[in-house]
N, C-alpha and C. Protein backbone atom coordinates (compact mmCIF):
# COMPACT_ATOMS: atom_id res chain seq x y z
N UNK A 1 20.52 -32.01 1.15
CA UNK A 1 20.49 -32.73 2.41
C UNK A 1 19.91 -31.82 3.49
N UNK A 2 19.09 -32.28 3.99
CA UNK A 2 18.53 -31.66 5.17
C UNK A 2 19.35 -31.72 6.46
N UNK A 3 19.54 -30.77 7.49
CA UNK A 3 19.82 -31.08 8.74
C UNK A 3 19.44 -30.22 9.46
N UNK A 4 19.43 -30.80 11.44
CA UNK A 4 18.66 -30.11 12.26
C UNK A 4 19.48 -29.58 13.40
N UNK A 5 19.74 -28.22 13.70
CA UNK A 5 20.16 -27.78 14.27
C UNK A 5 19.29 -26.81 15.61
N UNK A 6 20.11 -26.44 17.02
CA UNK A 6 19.26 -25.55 17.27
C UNK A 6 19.10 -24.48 17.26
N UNK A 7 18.32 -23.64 17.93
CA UNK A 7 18.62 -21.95 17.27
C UNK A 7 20.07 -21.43 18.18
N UNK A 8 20.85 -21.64 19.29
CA UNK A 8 22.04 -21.83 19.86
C UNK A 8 23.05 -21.78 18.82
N UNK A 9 22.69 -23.21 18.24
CA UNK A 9 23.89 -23.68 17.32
C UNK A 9 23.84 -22.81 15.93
N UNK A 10 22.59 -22.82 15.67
CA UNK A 10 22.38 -21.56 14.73
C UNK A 10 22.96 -20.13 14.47
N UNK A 11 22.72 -19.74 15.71
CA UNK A 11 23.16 -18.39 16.47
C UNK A 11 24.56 -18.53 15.72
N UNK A 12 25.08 -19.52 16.32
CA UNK A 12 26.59 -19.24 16.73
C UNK A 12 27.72 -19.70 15.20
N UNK A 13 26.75 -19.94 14.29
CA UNK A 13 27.17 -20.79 13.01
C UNK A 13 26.66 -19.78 12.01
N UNK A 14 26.10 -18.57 12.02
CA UNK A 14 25.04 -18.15 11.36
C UNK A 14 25.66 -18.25 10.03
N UNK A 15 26.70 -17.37 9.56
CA UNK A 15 27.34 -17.23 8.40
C UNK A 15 27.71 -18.46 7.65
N UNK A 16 28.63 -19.45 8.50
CA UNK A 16 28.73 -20.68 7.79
C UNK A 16 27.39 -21.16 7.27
N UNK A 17 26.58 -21.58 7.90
CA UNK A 17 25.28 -22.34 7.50
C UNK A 17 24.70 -21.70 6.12
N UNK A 18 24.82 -20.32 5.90
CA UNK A 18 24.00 -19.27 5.04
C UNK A 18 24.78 -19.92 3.96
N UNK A 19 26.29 -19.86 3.68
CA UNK A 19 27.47 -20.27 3.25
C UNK A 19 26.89 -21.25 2.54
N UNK A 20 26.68 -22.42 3.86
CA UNK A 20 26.63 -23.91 2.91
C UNK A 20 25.22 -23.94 2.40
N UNK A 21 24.23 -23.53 2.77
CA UNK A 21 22.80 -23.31 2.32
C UNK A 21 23.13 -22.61 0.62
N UNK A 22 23.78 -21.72 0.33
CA UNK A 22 23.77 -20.48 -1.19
C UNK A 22 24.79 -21.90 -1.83
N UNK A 23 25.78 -22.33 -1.14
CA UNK A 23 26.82 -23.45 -2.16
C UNK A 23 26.14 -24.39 -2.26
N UNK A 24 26.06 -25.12 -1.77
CA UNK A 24 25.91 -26.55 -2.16
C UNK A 24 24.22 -26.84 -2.00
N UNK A 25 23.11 -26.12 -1.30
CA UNK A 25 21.87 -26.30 -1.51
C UNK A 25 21.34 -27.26 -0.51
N UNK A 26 22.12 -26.90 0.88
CA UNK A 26 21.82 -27.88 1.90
C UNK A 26 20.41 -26.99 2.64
N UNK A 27 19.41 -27.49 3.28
CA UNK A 27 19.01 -27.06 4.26
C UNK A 27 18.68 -27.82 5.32
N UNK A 28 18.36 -26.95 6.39
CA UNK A 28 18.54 -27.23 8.11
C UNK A 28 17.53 -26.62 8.39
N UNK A 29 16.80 -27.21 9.44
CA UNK A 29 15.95 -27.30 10.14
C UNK A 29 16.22 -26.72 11.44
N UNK A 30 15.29 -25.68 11.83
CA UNK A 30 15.75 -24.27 13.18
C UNK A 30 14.76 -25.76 14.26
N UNK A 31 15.48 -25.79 15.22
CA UNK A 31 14.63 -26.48 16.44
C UNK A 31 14.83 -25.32 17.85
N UNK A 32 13.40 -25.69 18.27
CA UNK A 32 13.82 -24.83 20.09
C UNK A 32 13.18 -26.25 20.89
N UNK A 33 14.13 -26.27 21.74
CA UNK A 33 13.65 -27.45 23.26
C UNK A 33 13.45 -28.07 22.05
N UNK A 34 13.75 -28.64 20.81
CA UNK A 34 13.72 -30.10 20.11
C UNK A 34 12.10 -30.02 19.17
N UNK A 35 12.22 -29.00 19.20
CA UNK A 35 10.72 -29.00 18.25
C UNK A 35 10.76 -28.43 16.84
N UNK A 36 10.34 -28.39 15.95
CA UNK A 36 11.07 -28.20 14.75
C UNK A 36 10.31 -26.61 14.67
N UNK A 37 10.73 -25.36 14.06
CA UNK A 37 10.29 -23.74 14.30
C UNK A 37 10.52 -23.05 13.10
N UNK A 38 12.03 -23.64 12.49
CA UNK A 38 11.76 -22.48 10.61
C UNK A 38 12.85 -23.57 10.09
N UNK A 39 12.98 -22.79 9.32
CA UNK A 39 13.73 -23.77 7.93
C UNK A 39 14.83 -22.54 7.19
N UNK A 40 16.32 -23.01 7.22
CA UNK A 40 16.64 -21.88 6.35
C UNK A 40 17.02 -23.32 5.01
N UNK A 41 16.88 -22.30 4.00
CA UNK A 41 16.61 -23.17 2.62
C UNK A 41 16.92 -22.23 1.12
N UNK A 42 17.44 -22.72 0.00
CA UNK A 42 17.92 -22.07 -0.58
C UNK A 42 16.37 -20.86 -1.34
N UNK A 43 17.37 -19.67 -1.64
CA UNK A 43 16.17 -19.23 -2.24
C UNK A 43 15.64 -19.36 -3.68
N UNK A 44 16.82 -20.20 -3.80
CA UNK A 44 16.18 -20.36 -5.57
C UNK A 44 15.15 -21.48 -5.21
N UNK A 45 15.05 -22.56 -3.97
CA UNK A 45 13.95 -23.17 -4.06
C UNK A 45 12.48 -22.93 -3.25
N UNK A 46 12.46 -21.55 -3.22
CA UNK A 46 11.40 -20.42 -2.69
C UNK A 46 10.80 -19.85 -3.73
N UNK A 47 9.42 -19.83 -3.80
CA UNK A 47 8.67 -18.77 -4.53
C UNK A 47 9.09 -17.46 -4.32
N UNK A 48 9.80 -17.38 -2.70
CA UNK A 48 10.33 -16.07 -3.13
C UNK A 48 11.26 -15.59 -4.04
N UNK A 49 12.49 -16.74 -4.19
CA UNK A 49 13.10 -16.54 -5.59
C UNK A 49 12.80 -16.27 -6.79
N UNK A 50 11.68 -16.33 -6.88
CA UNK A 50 10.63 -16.17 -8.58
C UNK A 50 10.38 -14.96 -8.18
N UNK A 51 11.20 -14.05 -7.64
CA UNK A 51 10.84 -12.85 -7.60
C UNK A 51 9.17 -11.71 -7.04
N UNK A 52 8.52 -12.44 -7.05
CA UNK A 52 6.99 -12.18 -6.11
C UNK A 52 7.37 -12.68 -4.46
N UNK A 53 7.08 -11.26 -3.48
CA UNK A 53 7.66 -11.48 -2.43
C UNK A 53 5.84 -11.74 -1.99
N UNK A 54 4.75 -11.80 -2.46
CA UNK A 54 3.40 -11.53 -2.51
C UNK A 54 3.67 -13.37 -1.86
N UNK A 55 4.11 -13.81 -3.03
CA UNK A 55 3.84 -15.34 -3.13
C UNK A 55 4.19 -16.08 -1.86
N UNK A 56 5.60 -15.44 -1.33
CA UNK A 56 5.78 -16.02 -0.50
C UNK A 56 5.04 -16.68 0.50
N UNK A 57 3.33 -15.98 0.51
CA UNK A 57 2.95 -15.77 2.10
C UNK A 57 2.02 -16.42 1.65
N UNK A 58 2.16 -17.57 0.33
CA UNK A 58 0.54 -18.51 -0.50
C UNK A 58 -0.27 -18.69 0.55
N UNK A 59 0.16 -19.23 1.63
CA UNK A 59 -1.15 -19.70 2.58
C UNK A 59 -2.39 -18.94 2.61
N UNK A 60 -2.32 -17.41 2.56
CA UNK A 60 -2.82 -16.41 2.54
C UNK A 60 -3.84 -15.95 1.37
N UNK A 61 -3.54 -16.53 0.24
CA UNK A 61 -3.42 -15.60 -0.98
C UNK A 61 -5.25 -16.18 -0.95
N UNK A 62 -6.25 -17.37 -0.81
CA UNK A 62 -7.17 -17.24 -1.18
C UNK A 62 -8.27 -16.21 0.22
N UNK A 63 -7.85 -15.73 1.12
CA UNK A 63 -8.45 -14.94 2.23
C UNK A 63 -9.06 -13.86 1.43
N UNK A 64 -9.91 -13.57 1.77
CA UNK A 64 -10.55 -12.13 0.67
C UNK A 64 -10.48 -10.93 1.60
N UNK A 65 -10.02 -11.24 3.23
CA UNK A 65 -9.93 -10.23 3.57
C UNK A 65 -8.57 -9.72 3.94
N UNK A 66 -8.11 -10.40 3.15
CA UNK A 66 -6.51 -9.98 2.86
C UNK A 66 -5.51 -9.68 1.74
N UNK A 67 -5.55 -8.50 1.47
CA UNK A 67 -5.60 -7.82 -0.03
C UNK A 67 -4.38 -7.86 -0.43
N UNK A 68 -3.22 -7.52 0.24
CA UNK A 68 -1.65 -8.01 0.24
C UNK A 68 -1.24 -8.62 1.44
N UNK A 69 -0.74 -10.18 1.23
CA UNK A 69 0.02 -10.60 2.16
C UNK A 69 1.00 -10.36 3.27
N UNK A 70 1.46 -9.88 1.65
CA UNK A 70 2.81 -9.52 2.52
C UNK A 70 2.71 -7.95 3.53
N UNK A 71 2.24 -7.22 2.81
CA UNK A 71 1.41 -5.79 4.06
C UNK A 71 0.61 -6.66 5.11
N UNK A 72 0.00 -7.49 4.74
CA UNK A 72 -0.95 -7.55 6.46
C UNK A 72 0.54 -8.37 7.65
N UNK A 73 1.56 -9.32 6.74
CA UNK A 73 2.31 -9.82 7.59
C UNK A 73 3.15 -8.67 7.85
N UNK A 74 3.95 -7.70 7.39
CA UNK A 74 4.51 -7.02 7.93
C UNK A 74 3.74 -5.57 8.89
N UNK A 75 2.15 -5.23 8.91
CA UNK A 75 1.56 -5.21 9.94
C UNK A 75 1.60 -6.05 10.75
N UNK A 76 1.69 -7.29 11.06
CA UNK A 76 1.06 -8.11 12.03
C UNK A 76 2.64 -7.82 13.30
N UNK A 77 3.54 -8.11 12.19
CA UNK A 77 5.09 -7.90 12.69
C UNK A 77 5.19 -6.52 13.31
N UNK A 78 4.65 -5.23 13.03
CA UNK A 78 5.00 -4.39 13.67
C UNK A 78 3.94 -4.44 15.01
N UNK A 79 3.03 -4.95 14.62
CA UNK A 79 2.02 -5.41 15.98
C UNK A 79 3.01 -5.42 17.23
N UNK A 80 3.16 -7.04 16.86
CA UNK A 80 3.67 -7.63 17.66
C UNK A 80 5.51 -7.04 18.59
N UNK A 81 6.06 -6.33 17.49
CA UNK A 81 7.40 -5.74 17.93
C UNK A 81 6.84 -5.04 19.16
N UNK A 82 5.70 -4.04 18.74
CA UNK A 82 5.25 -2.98 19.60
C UNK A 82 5.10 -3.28 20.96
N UNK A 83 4.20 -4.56 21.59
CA UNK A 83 3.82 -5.03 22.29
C UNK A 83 5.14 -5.90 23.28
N UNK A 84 6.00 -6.08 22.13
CA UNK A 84 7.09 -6.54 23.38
C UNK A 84 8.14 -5.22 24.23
N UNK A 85 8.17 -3.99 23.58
CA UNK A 85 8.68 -2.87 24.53
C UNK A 85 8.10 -2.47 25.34
């Protein structure tokens, strides 16, 4: 079952939600100001669960100028950390 929460209610639920997400295989939908933003979801129904953390980032995978995914996203992430201090 899907449901939509906001990142507030999120915040403040974090553990329960993780809880009912690993038991029973619910996921919820992250909203800000009512717009829909991430998804927490079980990981067995993630390519990342198949153990390739590469896969995770498929959108990526036919770019030729992007040799590991997951390195250019966790560059892009330290980018961006940098720029907000």
């Amino acid at each position: 079952m899907t449901q939509t929460l906001s990142i507030k209610d999120t915040r403040n639920r974090l553990a329960e939600i993780i809880n009912q997400v690993a038991i029973s295989g619910d996921e919820f939908v992250i909203t800000k100001f009512g717009q829909p933003k991430a998804m927490i979801v079980p990981v067995s129904s993630t390519k990342l669960g198949s153990g390739s953390f590469d896969e995770a980032f498929g959108i990526w995978k036919d770019r030729k100028d992007i040799k590991s995914s997951a390195k250019w996203v966790r560059e892009l992430r330290d980018k961006m950390s940098l720029r907000q201090r």
